[in-house]
PDB file of N, CA and C in Angstrom:
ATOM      1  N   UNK A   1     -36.549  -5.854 -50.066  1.00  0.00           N
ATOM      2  CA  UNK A   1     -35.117  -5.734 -50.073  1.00  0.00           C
ATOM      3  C   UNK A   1     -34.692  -5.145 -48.731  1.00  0.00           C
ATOM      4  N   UNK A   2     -33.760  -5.922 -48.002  1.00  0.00           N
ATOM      5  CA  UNK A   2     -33.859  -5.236 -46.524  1.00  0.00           C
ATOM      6  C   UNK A   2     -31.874  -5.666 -46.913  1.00  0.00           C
ATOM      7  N   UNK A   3     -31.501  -4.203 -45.631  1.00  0.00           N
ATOM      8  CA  UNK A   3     -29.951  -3.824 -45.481  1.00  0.00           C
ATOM      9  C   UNK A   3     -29.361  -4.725 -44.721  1.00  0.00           C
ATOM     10  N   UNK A   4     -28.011  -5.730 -45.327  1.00  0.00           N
ATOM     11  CA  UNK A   4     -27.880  -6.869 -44.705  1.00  0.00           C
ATOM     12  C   UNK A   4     -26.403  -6.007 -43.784  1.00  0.00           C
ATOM     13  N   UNK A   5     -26.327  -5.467 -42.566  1.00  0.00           N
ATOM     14  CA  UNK A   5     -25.241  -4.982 -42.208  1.00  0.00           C
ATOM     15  C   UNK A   5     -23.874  -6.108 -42.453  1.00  0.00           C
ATOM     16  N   UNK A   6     -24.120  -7.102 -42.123  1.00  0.00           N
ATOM     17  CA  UNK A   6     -22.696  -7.678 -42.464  1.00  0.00           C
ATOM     18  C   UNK A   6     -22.181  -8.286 -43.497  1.00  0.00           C
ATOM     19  N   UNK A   7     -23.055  -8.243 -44.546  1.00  0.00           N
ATOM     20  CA  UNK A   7     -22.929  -7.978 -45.957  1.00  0.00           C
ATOM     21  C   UNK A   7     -21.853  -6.860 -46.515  1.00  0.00           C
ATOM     22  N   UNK A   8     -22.156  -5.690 -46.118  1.00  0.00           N
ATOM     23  CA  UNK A   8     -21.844  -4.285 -46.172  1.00  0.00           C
ATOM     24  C   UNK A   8     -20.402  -4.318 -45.459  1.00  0.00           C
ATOM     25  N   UNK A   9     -20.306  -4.241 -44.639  1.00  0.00           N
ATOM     26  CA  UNK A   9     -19.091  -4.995 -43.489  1.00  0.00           C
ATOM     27  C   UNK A   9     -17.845  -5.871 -44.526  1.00  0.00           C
ATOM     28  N   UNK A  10     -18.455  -6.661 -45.010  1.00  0.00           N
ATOM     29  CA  UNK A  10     -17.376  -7.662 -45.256  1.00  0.00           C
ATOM     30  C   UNK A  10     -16.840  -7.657 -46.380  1.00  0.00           C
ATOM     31  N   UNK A  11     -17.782  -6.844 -47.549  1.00  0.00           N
ATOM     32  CA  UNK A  11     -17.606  -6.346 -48.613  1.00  0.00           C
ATOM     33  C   UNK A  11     -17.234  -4.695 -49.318  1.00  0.00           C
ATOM     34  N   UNK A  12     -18.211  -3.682 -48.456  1.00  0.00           N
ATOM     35  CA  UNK A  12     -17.986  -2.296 -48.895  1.00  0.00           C
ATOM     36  C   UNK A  12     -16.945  -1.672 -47.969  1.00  0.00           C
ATOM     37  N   UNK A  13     -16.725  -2.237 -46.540  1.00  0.00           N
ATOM     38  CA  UNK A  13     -15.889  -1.512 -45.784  1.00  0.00           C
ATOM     39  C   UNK A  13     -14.212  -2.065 -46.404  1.00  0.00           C
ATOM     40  N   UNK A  14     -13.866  -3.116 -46.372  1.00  0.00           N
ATOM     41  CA  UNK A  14     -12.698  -3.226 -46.446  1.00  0.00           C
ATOM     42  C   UNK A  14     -11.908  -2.318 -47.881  1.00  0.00           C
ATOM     43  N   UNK A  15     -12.675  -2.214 -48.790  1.00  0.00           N
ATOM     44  CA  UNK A  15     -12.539  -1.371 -50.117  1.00  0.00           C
ATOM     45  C   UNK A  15     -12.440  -0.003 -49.411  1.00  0.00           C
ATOM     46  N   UNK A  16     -13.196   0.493 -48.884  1.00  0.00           N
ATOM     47  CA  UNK A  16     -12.750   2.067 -48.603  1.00  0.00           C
ATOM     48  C   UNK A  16     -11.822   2.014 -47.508  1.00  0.00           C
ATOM     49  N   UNK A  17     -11.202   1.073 -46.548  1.00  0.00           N
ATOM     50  CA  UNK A  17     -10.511   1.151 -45.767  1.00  0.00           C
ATOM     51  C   UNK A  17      -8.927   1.082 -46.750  1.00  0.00           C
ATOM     52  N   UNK A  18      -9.329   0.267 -47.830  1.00  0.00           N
ATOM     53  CA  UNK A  18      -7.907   0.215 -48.584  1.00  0.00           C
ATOM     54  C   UNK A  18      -7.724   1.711 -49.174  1.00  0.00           C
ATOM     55  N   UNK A  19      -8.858   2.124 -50.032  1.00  0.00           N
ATOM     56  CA  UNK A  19      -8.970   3.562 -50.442  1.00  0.00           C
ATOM     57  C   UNK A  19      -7.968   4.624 -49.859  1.00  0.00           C
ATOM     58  N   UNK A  20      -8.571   4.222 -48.704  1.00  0.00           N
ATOM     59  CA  UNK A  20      -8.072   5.297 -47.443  1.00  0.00           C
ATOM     60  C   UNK A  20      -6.426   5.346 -46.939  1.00  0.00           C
ATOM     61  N   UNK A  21      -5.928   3.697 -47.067  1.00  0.00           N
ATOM     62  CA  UNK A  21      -4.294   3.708 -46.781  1.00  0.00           C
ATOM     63  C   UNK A  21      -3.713   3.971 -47.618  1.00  0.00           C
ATOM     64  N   UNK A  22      -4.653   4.020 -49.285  1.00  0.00           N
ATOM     65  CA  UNK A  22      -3.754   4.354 -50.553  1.00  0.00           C
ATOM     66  C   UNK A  22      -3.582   6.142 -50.489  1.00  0.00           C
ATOM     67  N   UNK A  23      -4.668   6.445 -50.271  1.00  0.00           N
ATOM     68  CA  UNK A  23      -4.617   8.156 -50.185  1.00  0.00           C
ATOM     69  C   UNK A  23      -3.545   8.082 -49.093  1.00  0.00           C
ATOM     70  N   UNK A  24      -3.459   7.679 -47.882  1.00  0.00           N
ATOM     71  CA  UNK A  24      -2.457   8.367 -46.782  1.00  0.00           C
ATOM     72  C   UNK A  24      -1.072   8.268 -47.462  1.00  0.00           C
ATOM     73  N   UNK A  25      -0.611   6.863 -48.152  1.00  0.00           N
ATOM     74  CA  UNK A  25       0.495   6.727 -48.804  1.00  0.00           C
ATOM     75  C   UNK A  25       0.733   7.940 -49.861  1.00  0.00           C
ATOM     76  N   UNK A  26       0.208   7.922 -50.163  1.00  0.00           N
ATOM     77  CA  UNK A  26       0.419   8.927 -51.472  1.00  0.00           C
ATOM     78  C   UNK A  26       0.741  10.436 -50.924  1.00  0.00           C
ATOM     79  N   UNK A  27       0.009  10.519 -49.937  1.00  0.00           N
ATOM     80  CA  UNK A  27       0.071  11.851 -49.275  1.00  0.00           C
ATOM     81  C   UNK A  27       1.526  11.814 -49.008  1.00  0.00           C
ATOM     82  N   UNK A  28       2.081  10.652 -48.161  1.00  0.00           N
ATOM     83  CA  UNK A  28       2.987  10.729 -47.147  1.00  0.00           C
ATOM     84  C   UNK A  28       4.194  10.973 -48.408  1.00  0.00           C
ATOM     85  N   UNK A  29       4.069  10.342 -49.305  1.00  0.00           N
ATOM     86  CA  UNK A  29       5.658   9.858 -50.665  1.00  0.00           C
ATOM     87  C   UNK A  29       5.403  11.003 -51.304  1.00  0.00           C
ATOM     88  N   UNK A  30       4.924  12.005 -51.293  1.00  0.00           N
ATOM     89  CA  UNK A  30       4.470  12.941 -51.952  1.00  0.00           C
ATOM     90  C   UNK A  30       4.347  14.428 -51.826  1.00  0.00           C
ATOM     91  N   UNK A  31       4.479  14.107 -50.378  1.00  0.00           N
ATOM     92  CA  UNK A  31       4.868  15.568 -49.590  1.00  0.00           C
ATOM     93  C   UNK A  31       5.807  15.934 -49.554  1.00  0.00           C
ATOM     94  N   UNK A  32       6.665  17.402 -49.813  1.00  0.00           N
ATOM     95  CA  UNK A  32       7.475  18.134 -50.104  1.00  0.00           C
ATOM     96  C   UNK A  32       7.988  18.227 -48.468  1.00  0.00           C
ATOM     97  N   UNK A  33       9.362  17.713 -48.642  1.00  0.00           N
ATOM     98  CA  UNK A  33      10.287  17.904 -47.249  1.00  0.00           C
ATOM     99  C   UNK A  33      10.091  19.570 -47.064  1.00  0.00           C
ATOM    100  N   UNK A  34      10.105  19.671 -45.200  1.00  0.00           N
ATOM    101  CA  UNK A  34       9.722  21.182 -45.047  1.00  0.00           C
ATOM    102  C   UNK A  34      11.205  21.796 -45.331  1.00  0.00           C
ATOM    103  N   UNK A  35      12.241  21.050 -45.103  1.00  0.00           N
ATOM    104  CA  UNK A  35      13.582  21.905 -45.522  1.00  0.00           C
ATOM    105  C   UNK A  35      13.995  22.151 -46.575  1.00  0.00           C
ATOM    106  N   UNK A  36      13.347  21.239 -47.462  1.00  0.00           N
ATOM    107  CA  UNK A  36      13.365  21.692 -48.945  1.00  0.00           C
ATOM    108  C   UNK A  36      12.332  23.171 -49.127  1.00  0.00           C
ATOM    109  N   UNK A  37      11.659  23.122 -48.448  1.00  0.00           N
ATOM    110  CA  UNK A  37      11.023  24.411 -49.119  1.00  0.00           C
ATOM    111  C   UNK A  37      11.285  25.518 -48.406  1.00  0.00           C
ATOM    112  N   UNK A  38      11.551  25.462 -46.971  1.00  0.00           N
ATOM    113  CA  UNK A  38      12.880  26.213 -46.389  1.00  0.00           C
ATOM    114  C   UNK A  38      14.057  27.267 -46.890  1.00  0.00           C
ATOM    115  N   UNK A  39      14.590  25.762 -47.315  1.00  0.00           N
ATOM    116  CA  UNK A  39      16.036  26.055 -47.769  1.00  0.00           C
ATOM    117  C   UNK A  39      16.229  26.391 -49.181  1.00  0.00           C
ATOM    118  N   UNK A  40      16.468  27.568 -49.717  1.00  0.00           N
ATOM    119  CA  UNK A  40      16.279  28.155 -50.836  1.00  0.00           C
ATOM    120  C   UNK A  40      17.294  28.520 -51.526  1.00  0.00           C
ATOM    121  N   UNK A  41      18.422  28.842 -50.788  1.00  0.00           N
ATOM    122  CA  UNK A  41      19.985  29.266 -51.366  1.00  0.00           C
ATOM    123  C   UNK A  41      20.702  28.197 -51.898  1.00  0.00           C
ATOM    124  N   UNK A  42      21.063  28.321 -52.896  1.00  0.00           N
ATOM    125  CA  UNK A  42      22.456  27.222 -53.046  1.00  0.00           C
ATOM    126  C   UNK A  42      23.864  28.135 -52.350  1.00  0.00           C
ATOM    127  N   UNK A  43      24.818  27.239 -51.877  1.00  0.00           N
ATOM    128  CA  UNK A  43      26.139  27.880 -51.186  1.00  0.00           C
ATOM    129  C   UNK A  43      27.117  26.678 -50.997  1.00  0.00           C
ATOM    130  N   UNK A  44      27.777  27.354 -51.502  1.00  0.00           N
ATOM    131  CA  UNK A  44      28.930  26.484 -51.630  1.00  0.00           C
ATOM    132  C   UNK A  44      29.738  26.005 -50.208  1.00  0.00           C
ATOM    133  N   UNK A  45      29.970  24.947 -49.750  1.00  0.00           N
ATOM    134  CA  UNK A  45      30.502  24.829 -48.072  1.00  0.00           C
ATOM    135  C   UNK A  45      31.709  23.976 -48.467  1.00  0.00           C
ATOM    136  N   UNK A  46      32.848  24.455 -47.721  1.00  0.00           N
ATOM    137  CA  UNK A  46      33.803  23.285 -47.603  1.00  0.00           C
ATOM    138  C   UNK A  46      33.889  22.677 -46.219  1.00  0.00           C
ATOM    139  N   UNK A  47      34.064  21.143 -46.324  1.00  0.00           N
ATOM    140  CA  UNK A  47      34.209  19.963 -45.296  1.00  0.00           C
ATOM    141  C   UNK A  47      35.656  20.697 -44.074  1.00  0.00           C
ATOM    142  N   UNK A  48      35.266  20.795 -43.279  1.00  0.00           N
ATOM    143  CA  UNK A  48      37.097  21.090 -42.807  1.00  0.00           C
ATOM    144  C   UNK A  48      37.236  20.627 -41.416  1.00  0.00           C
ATOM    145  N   UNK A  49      36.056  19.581 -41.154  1.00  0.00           N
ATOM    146  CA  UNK A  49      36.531  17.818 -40.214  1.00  0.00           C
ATOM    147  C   UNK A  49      35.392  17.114 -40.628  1.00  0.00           C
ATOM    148  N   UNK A  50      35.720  15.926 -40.167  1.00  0.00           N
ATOM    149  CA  UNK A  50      34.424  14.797 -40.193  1.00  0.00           C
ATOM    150  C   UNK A  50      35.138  14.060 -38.649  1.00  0.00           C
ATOM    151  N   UNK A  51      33.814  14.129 -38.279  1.00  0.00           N
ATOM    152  CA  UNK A  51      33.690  14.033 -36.673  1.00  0.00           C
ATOM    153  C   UNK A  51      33.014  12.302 -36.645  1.00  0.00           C
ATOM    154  N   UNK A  52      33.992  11.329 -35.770  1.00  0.00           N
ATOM    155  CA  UNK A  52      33.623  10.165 -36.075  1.00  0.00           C
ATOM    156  C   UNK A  52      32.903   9.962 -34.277  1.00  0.00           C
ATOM    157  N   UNK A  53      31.688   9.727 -34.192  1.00  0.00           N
ATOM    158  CA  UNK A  53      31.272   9.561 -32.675  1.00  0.00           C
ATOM    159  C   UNK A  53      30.583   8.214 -33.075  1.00  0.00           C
ATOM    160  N   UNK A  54      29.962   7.952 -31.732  1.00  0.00           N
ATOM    161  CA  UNK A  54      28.809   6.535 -31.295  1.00  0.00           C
ATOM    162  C   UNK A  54      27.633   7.631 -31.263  1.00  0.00           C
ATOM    163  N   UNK A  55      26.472   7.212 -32.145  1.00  0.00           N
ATOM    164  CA  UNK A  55      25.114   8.059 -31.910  1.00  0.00           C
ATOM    165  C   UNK A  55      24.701   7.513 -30.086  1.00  0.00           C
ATOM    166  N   UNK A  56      24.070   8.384 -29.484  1.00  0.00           N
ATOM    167  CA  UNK A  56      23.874   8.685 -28.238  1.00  0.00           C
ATOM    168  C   UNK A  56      22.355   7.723 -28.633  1.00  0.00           C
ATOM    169  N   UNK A  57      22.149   7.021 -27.779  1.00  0.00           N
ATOM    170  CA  UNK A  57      21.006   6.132 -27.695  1.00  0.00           C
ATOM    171  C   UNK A  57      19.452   6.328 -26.667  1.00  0.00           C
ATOM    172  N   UNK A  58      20.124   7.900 -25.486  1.00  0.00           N
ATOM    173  CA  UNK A  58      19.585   8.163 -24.676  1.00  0.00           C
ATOM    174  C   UNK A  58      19.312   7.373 -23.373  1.00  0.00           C
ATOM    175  N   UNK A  59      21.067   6.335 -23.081  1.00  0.00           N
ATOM    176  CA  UNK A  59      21.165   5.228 -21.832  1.00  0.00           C
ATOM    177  C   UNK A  59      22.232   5.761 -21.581  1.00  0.00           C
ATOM    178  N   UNK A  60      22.701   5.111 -20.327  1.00  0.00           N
ATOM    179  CA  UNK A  60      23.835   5.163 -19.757  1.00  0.00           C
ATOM    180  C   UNK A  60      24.514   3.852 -19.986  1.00  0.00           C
ATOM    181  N   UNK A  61      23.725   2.819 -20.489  1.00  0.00           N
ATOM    182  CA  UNK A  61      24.546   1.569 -20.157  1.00  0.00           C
ATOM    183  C   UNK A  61      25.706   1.755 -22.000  1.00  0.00           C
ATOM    184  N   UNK A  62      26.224   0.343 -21.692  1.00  0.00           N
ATOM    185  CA  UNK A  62      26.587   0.433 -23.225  1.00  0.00           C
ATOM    186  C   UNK A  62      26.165   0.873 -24.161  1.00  0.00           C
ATOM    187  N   UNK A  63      26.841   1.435 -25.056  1.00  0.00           N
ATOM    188  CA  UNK A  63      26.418   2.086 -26.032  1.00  0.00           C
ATOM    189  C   UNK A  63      26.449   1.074 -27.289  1.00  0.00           C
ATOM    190  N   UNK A  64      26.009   0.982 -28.504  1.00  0.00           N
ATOM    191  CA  UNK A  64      25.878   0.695 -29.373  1.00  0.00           C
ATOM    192  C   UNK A  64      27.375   0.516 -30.018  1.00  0.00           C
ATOM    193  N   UNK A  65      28.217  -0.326 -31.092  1.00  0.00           N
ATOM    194  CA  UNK A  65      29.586  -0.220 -31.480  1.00  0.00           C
ATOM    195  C   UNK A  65      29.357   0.477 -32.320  1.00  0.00           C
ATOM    196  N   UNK A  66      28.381   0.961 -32.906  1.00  0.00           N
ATOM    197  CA  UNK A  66      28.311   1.724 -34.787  1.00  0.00           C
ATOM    198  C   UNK A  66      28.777   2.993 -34.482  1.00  0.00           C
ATOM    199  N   UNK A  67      29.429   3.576 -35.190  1.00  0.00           N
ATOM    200  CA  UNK A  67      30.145   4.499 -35.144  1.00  0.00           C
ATOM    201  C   UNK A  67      29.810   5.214 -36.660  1.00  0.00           C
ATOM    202  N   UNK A  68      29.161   6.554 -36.305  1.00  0.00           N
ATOM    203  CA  UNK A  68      28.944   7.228 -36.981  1.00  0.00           C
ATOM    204  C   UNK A  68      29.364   8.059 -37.660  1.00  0.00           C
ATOM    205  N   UNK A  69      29.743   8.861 -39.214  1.00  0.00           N
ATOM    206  CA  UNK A  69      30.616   9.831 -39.711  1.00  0.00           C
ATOM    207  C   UNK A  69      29.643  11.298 -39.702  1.00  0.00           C
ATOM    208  N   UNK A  70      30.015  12.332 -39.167  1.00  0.00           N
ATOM    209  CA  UNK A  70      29.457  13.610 -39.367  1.00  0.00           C
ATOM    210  C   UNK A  70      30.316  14.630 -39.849  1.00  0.00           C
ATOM    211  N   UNK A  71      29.944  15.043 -41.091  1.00  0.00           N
ATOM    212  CA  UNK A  71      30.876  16.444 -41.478  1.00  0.00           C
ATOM    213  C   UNK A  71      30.478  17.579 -40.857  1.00  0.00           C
ATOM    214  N   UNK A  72      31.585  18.283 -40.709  1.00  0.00           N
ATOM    215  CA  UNK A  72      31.505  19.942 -40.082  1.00  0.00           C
ATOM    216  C   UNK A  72      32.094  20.393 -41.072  1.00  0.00           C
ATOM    217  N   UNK A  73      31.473  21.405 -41.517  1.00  0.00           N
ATOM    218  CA  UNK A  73      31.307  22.177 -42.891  1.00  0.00           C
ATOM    219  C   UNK A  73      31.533  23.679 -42.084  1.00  0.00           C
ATOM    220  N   UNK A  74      31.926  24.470 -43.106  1.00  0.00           N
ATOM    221  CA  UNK A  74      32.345  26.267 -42.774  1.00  0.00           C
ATOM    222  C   UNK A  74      31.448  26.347 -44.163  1.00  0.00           C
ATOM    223  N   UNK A  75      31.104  28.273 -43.955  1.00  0.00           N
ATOM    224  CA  UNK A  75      30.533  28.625 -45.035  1.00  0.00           C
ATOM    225  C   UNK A  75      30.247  30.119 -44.956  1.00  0.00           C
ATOM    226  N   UNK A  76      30.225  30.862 -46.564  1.00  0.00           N
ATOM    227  CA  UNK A  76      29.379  32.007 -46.150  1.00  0.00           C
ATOM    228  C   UNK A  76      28.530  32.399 -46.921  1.00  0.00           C
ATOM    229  N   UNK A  77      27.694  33.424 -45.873  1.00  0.00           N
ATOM    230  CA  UNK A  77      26.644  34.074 -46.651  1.00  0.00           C
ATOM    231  C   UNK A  77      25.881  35.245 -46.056  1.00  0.00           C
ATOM    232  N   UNK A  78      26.143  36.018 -47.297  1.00  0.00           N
ATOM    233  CA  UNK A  78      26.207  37.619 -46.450  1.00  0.00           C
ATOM    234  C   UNK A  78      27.193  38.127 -46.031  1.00  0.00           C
ATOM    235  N   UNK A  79      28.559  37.771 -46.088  1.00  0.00           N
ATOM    236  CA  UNK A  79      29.306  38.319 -45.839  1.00  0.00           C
ATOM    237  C   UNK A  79      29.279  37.795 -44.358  1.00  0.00           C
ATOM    238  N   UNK A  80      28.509  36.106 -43.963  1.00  0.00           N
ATOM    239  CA  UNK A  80      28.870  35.945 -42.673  1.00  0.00           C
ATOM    240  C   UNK A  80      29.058  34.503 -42.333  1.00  0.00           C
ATOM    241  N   UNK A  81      30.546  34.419 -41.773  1.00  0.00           N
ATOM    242  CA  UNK A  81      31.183  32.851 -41.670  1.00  0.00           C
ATOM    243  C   UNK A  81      30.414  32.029 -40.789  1.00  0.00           C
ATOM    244  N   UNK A  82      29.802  30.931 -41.117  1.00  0.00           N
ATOM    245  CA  UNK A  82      29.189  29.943 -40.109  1.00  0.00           C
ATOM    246  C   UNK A  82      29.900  29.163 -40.231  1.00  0.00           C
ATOM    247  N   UNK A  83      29.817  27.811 -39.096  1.00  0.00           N
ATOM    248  CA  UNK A  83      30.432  26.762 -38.961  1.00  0.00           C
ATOM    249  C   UNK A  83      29.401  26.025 -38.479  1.00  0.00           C
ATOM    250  N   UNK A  84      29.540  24.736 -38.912  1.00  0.00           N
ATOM    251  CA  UNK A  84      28.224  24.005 -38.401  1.00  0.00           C
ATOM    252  C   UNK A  84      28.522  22.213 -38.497  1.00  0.00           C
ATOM    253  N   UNK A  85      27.736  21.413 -37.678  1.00  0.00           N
ATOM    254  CA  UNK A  85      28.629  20.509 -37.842  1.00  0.00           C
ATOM    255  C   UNK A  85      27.170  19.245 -38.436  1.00  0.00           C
ATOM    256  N   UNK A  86      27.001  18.586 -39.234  1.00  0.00           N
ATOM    257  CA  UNK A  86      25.779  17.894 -39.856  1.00  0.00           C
ATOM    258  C   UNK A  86      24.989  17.249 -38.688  1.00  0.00           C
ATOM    259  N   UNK A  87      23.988  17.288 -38.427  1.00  0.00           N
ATOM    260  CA  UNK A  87      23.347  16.665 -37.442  1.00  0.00           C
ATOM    261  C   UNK A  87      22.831  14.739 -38.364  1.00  0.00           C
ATOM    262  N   UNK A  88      23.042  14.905 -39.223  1.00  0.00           N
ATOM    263  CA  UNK A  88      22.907  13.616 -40.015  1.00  0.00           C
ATOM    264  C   UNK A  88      24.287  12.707 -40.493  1.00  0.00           C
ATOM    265  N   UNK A  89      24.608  11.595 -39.463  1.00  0.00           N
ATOM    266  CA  UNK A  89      25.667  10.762 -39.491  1.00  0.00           C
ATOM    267  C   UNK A  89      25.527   9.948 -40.516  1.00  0.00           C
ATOM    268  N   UNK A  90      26.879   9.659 -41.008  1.00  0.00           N
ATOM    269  CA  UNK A  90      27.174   8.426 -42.291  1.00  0.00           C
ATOM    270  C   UNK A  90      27.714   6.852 -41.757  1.00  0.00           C
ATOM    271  N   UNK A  91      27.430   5.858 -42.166  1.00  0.00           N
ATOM    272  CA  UNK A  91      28.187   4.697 -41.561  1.00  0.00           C
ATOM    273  C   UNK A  91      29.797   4.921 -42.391  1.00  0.00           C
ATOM    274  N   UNK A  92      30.267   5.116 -42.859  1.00  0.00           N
ATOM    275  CA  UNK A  92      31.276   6.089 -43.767  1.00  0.00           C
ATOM    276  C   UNK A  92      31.397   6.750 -43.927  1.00  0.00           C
ATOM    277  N   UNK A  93      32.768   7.175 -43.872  1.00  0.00           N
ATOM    278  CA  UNK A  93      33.357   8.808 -44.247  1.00  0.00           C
ATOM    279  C   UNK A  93      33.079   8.874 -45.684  1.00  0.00           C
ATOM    280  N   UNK A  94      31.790   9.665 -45.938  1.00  0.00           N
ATOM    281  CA  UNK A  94      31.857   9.911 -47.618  1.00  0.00           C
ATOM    282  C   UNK A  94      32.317  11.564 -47.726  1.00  0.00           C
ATOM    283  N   UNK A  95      33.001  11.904 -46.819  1.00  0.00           N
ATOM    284  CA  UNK A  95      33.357  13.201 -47.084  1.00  0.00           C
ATOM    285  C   UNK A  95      34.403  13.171 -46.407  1.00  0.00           C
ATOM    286  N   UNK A  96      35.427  14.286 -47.305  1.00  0.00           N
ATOM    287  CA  UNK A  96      36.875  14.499 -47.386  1.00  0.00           C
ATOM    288  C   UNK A  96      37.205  16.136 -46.822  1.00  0.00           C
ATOM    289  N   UNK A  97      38.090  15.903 -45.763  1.00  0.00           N
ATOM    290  CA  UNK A  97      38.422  17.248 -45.446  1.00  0.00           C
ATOM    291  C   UNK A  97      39.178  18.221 -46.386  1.00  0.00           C
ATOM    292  N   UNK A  98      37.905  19.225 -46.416  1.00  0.00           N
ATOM    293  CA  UNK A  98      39.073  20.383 -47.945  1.00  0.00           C
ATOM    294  C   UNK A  98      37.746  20.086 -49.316  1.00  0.00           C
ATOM    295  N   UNK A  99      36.813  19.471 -49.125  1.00  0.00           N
ATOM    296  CA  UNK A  99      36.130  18.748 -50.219  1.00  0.00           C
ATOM    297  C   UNK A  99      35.063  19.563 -50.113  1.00  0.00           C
ATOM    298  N   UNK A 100      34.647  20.494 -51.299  1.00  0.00           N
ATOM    299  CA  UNK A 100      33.862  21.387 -51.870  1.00  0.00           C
ATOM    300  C   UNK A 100      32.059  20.881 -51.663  1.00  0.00           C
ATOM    301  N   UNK A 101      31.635  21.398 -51.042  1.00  0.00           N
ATOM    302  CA  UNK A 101      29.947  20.945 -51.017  1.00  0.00           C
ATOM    303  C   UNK A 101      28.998  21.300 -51.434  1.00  0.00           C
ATOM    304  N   UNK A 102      27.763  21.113 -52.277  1.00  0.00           N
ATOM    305  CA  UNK A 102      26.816  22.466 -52.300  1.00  0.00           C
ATOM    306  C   UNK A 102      25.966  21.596 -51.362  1.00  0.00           C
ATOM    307  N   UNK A 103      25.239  22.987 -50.100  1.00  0.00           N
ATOM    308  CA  UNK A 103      24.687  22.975 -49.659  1.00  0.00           C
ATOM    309  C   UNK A 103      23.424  24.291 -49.702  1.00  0.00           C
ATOM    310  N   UNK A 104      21.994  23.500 -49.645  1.00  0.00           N
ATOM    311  CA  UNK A 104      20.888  24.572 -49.467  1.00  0.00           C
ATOM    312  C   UNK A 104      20.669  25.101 -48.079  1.00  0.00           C
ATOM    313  N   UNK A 105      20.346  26.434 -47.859  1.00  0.00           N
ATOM    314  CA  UNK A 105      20.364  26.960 -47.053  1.00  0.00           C
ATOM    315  C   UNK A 105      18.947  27.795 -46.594  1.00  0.00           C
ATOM    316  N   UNK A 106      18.407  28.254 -45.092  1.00  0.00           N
ATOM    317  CA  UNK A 106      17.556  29.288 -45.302  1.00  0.00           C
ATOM    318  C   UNK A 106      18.027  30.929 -45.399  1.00  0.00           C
ATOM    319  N   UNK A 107      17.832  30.782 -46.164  1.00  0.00           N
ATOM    320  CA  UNK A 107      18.326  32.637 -46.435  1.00  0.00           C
ATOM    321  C   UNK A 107      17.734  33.850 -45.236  1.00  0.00           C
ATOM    322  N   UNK A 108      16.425  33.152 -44.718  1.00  0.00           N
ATOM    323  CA  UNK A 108      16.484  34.302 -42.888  1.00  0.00           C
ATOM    324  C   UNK A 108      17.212  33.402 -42.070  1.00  0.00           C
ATOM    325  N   UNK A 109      17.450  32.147 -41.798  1.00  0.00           N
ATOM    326  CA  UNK A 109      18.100  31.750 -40.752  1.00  0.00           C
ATOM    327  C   UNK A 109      19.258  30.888 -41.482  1.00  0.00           C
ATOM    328  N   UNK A 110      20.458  31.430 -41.965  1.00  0.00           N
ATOM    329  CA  UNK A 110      21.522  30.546 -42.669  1.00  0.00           C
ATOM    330  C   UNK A 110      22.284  29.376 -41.963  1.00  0.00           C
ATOM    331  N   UNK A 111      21.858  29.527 -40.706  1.00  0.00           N
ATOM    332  CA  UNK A 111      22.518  27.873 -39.933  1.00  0.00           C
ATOM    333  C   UNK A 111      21.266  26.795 -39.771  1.00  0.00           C
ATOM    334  N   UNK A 112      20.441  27.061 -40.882  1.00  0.00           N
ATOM    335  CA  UNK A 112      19.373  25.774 -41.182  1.00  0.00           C
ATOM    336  C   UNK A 112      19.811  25.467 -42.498  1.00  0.00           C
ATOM    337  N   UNK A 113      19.928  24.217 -42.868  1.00  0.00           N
ATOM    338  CA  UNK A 113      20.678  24.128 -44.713  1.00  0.00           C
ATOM    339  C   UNK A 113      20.464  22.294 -43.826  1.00  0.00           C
ATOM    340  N   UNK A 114      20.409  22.177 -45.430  1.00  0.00           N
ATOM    341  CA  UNK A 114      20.806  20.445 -45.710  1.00  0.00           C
ATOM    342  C   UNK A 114      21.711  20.294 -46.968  1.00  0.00           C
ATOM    343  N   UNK A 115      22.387  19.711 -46.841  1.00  0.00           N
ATOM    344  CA  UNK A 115      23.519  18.886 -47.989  1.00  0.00           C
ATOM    345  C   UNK A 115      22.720  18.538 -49.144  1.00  0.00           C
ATOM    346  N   UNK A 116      23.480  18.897 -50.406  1.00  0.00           N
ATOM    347  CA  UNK A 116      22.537  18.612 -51.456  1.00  0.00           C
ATOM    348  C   UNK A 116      23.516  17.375 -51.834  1.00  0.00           C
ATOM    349  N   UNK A 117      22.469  16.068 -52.227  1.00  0.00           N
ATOM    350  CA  UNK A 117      22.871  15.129 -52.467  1.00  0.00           C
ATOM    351  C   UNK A 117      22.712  14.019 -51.633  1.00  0.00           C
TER     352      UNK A 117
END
């Protein structure tokens, strides 16, 4: 009985190579966002603009026509007013100036938070 290498090759490798993209997937859909585990406070924020820009593409030439929606939200905590404006644009205004938010927050650094929802 002698070891046929491309036997082995054509049959045992491609099985653990699949093995292997199923574990990375799973890892990847499965891992806990770091701002979720971060951000620990619930806090209530109200909307009070939504800022309509062109995302910056990192050119000088033309820019892109899509036009992006970003809320700037106020808030407190601790007895201390932040203002902050979403670094994550909407193709729509789904937010209303005056319009109540809960947002999670980090309780040592309170101008790190993501929008719940």
């Amino acid at each position: 009985m002698s070891f046929d290498i491309m036997s082995f090759v054509v049959t045992i490798l491609p099985t653990f190579i699949f093995i292997a993209v199923l574990f990375g997937l799973f890892k990847i859909f499965t891992e806990e966002d770091p701002m979720k585990k971060r951000c620990t406070v619930s806090v209530q924020a109200t909307v009070i603009n939504v800022v309509k820009k062109r995302p910056d593409n990192g050119t000088n030439q033309n820019q892109t026509s899509i036009e992006l929606f970003y809320p700037e939200i106020e808030y407190t905590y601790n007895n201390n007013q932040y203002k902050c404006m979403s670094p994550i644009g909407e193709n729509m205004p789904i937010y209303q100036i005056g319009q109540v938010i809960t947002i999670m927050i980090d309780p040592d650094v309170p101008e790190y938070y993501y929008i719940v929802g």
